[in-house]
N, C-alpha and C. Protein backbone atom coordinates (compact mmCIF):
# COMPACT_ATOMS: atom_id res chain seq x y z
N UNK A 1 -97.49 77.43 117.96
CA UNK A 1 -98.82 77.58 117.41
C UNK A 1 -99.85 77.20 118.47
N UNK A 2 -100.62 78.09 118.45
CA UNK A 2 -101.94 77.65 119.55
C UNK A 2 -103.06 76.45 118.75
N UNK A 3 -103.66 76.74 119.86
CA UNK A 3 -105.02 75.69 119.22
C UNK A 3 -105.52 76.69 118.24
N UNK A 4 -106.24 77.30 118.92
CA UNK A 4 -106.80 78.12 117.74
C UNK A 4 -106.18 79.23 116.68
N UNK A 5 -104.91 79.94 117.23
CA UNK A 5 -104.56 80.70 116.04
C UNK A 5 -103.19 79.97 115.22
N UNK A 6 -102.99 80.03 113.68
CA UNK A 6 -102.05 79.48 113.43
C UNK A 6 -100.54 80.68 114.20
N UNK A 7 -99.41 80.48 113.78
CA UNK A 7 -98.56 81.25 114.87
C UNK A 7 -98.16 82.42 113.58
N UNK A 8 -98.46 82.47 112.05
CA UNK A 8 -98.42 83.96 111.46
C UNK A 8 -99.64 84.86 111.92
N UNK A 9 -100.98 84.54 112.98
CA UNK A 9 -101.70 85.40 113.35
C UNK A 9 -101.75 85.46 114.69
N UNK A 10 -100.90 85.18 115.35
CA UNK A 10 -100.61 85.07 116.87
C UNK A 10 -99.57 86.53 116.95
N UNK A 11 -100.34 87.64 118.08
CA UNK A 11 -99.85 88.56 117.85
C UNK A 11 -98.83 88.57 119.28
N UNK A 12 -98.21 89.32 119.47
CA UNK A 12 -97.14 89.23 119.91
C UNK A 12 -97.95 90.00 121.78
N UNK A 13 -97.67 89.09 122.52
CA UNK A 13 -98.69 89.21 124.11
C UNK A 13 -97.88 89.78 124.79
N UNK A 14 -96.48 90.13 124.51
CA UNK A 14 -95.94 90.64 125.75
C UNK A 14 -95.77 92.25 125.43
N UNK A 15 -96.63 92.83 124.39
CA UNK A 15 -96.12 94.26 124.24
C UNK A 15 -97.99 94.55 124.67
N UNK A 16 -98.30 95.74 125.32
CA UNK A 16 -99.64 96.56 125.23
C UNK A 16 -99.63 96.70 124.13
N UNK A 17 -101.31 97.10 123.59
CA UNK A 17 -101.37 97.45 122.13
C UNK A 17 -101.42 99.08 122.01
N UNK A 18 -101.72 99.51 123.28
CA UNK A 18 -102.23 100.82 123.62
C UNK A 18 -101.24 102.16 123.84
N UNK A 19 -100.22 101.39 124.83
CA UNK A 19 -98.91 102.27 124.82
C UNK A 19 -97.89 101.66 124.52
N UNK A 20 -97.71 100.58 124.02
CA UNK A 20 -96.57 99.70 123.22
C UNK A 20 -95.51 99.30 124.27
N UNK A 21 -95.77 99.51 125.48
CA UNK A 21 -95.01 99.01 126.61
C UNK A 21 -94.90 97.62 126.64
N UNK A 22 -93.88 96.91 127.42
CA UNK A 22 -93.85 95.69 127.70
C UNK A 22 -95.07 95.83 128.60
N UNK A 23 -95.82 94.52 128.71
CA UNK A 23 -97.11 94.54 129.69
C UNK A 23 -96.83 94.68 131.23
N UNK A 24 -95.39 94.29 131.77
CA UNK A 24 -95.43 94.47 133.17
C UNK A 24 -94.64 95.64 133.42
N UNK A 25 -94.35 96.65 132.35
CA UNK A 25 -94.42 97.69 132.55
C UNK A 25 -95.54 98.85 132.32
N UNK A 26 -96.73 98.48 131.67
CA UNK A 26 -97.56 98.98 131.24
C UNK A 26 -98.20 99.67 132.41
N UNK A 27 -98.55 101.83 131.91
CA UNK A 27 -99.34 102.23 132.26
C UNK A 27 -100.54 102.43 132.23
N UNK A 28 -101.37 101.92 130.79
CA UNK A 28 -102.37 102.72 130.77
C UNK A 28 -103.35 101.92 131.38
N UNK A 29 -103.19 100.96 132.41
CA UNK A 29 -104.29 100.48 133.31
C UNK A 29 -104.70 99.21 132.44
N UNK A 30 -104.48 98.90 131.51
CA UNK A 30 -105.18 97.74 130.81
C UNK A 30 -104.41 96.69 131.16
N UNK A 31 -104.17 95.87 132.00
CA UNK A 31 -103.54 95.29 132.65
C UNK A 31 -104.01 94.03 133.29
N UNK A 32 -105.43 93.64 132.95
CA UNK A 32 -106.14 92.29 133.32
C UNK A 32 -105.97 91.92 132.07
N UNK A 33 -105.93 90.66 131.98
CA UNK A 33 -106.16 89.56 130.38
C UNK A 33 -107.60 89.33 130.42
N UNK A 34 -107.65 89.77 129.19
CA UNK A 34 -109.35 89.57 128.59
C UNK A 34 -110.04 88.56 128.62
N UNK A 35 -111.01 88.43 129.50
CA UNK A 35 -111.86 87.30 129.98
C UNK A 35 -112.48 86.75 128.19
N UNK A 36 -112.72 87.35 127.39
CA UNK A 36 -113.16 86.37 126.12
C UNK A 36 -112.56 85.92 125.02
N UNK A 37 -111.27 86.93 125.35
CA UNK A 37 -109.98 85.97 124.24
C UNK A 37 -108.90 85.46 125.07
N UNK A 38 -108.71 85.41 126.06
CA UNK A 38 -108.01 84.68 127.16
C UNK A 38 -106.41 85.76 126.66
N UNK A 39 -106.30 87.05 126.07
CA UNK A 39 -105.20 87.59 125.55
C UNK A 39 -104.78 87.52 124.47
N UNK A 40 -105.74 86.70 123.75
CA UNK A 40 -105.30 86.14 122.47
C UNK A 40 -105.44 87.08 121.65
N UNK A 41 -106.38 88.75 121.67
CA UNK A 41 -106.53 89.79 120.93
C UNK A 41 -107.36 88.94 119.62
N UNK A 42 -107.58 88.18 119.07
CA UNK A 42 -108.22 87.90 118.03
C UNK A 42 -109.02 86.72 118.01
N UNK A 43 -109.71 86.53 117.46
CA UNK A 43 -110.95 85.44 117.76
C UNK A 43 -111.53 84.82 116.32
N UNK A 44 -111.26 83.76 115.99
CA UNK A 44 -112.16 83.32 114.80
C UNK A 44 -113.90 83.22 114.82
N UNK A 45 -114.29 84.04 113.88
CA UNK A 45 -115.74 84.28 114.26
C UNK A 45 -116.48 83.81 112.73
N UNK A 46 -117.67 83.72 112.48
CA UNK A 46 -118.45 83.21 111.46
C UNK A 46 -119.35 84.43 111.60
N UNK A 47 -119.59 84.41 109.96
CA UNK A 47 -120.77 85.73 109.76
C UNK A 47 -121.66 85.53 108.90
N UNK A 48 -123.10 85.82 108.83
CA UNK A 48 -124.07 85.53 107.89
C UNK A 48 -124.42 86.88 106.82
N UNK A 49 -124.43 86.70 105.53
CA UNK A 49 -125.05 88.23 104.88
C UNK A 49 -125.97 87.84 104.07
N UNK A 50 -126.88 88.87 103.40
CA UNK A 50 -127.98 88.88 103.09
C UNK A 50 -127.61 88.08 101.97
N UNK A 51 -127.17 87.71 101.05
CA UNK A 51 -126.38 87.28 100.03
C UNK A 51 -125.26 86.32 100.23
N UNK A 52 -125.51 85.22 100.12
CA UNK A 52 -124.34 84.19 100.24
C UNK A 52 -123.07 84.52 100.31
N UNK A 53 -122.50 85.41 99.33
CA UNK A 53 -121.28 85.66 99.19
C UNK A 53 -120.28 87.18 99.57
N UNK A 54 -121.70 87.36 101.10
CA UNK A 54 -121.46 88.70 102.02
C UNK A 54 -121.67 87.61 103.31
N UNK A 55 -121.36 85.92 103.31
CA UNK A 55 -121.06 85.00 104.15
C UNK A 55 -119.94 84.79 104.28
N UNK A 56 -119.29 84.58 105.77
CA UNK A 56 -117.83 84.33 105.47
C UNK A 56 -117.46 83.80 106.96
N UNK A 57 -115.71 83.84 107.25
CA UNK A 57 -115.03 83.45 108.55
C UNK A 57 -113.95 83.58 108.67
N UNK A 58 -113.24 84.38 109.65
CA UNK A 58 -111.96 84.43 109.28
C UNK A 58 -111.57 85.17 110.69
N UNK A 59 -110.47 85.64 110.65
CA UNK A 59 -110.10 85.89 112.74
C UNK A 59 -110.73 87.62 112.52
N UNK A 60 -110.67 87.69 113.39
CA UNK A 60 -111.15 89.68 113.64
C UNK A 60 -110.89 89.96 115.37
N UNK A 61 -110.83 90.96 115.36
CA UNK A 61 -110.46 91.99 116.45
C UNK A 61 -111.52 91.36 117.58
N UNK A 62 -111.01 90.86 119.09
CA UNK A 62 -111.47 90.57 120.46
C UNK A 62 -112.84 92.10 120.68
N UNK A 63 -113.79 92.10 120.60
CA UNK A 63 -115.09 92.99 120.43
C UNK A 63 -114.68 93.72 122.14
N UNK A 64 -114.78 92.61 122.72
CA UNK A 64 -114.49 93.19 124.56
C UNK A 64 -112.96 94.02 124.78
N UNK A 65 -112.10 93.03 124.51
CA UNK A 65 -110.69 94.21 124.43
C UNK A 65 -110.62 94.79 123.35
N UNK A 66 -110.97 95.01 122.22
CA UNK A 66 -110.59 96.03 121.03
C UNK A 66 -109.29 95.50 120.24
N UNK A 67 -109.52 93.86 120.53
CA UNK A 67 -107.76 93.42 119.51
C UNK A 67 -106.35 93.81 120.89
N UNK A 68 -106.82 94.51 122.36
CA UNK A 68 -105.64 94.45 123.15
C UNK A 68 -104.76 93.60 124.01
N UNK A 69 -105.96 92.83 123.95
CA UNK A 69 -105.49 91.40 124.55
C UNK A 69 -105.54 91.62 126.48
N UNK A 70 -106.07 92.83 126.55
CA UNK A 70 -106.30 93.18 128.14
C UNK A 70 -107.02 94.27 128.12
N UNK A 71 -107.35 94.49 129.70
CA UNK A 71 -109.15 95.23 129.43
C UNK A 71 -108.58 95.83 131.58
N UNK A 72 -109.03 97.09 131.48
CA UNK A 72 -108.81 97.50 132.83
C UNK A 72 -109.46 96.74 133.97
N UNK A 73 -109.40 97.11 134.84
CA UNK A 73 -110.28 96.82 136.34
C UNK A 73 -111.25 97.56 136.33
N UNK A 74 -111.71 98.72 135.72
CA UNK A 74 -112.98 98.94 135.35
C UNK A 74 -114.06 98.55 134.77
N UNK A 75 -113.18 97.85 133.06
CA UNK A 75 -114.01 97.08 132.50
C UNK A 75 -114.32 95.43 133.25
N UNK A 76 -113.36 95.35 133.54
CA UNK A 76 -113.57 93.75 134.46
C UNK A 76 -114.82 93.24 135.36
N UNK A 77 -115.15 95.24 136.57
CA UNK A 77 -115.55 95.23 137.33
C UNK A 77 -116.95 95.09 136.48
N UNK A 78 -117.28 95.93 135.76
CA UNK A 78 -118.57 96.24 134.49
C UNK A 78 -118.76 94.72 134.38
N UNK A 79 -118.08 94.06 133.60
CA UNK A 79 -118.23 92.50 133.49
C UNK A 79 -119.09 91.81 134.34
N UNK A 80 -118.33 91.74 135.50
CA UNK A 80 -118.58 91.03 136.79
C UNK A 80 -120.07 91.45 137.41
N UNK A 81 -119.77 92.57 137.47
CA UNK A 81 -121.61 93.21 138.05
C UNK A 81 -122.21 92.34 136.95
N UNK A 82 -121.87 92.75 135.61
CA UNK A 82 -123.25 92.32 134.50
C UNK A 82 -123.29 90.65 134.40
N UNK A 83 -122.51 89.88 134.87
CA UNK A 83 -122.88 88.42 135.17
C UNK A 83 -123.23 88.01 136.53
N UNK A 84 -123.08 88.87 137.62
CA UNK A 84 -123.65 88.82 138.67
C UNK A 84 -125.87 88.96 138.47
N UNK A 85 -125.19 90.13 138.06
CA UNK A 85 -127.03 90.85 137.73
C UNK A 85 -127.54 90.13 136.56
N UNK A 86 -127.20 89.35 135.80
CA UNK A 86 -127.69 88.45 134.81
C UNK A 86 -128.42 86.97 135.56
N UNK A 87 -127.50 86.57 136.50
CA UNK A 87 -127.36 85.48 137.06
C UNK A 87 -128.96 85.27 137.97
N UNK A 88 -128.87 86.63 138.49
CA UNK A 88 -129.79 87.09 139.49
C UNK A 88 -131.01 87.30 138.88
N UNK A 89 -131.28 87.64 137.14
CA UNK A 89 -132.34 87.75 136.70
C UNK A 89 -132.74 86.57 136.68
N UNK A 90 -131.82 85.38 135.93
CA UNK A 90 -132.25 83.91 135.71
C UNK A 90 -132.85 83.84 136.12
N UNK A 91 -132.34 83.40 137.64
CA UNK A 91 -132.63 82.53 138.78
C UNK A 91 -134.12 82.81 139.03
N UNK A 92 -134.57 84.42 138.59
CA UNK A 92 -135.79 84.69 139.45
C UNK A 92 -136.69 84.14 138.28
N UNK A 93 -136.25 83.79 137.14
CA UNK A 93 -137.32 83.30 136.27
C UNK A 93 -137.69 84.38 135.35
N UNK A 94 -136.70 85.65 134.81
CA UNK A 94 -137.55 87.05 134.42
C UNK A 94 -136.47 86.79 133.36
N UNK A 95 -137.46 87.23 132.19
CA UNK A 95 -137.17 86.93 130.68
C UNK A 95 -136.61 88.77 130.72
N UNK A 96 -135.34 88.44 130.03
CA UNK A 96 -134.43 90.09 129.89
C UNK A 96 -135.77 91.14 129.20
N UNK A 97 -137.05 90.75 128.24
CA UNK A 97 -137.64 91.73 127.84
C UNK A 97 -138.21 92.51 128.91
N UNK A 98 -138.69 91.58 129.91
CA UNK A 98 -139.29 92.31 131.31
C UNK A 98 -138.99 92.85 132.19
N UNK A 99 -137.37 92.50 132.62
CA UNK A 99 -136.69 93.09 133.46
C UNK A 99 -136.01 94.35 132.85
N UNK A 100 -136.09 94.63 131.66
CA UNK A 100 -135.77 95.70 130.23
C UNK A 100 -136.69 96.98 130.43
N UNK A 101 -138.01 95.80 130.46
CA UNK A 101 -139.04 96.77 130.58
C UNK A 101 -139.62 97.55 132.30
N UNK A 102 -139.41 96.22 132.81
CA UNK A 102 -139.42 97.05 134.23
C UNK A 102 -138.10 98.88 134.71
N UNK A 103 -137.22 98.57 134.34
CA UNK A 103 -136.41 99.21 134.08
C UNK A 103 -136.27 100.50 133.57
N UNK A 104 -137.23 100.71 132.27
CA UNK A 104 -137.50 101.50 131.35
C UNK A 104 -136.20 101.74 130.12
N UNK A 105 -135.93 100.59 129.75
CA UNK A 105 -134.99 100.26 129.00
C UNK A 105 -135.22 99.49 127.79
N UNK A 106 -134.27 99.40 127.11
CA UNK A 106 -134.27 98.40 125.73
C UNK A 106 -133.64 97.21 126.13
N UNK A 107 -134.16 96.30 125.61
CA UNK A 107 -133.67 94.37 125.82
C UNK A 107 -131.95 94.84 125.51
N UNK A 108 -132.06 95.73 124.22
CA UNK A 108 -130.47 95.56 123.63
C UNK A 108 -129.45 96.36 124.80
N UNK A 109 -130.36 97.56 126.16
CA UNK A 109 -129.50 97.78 126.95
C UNK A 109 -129.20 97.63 127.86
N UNK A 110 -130.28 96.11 127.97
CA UNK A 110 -130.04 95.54 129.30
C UNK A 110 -129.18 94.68 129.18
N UNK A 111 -128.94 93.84 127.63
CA UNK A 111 -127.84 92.43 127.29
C UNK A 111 -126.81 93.22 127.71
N UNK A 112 -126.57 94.80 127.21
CA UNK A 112 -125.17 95.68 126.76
C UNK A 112 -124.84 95.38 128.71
N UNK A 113 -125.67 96.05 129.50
CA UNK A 113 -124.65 96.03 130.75
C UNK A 113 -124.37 94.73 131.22
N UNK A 114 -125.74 93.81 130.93
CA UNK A 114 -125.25 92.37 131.66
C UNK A 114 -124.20 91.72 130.97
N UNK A 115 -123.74 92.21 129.83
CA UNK A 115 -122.62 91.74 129.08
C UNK A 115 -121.44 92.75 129.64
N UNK A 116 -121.16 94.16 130.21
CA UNK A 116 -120.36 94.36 130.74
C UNK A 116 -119.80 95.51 129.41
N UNK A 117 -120.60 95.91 128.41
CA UNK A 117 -120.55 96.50 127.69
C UNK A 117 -120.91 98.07 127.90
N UNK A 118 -121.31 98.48 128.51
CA UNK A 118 -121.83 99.71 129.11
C UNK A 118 -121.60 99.68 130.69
C-alpha cells in the first residue's frame, strides 16, 4: 500500500495503459513517468459544486497522463519549456494577464502552455 493510494486502487505500473505492453517493452513512446502522479495514474482530488451535495473527493484519472501513468518526450519537453517560460515571466515581475495580453492571447492560454498543456 502506498501513502496515498490504498493497494485495491493501486493500478498495476508495470503494464502501459495504451498498448498493454510491459513498460520496458513499450512502443507507443509514452515511456517517461508522469511528472504529477509520479506513475501513480490516479490522484485524490477535492471538488466544489454549486450545491453542497455536487461537493465531493475521491481518486480520478492523472489530468497530465490521462490515468497512464507515463507521458512521451514530447509532452515532457511541452512541460519543461512551460516551467522554464513561467519561471522567466515571474522573475520579470509580469502578472500572466499581461504577458497573455502582450501576446494576443487568453490568461487561460497562456496557464495551458506554461502548464505544458498545449
Amino acid at each position: 500500500m502506498s501513502e496515498f493510494y490504498p493497494d485495491h486502487l493501486d493500478p498495476p505500473l508495470d503494464v502501459c495503459v495504451s498498448c498493454a505492453q510491459p513498460r520496458d517493452h513499450c512502443e507507443c513512446m509514452n515511456n517517461i513517468t508522469c511528472p504529477h502522479c509520479n506513475g501513480k495514474r490516479r490522484l485524490y482530488a477535492f471538488w466544489d459544486g454549486v450545491r453542497p451535495e455536487d461537493s465531493g473527493s475521491g481518486y480520478v484519472d492523472c489530468s497530465t497522463c490521462k490515468g497512464n501513468g507515463s507521458i512521451s518526450q514530447a509532452h515532457m519537453d511541452r512541460i519543461t519549456e512551460g516551467e522554464r517560460r513561467r519561471n522567466d515571466r515571474v522573475s520579470r515581475g509580469v502578472s500572466l494577464n499581461e504577458e497573455a495580453r502582450k501576446f494576443g492571447i487568453t490568461p487561460a492560454q497562456l496557464s495551458a502552455l506554461e502548464r505544458g498543456k498545449q
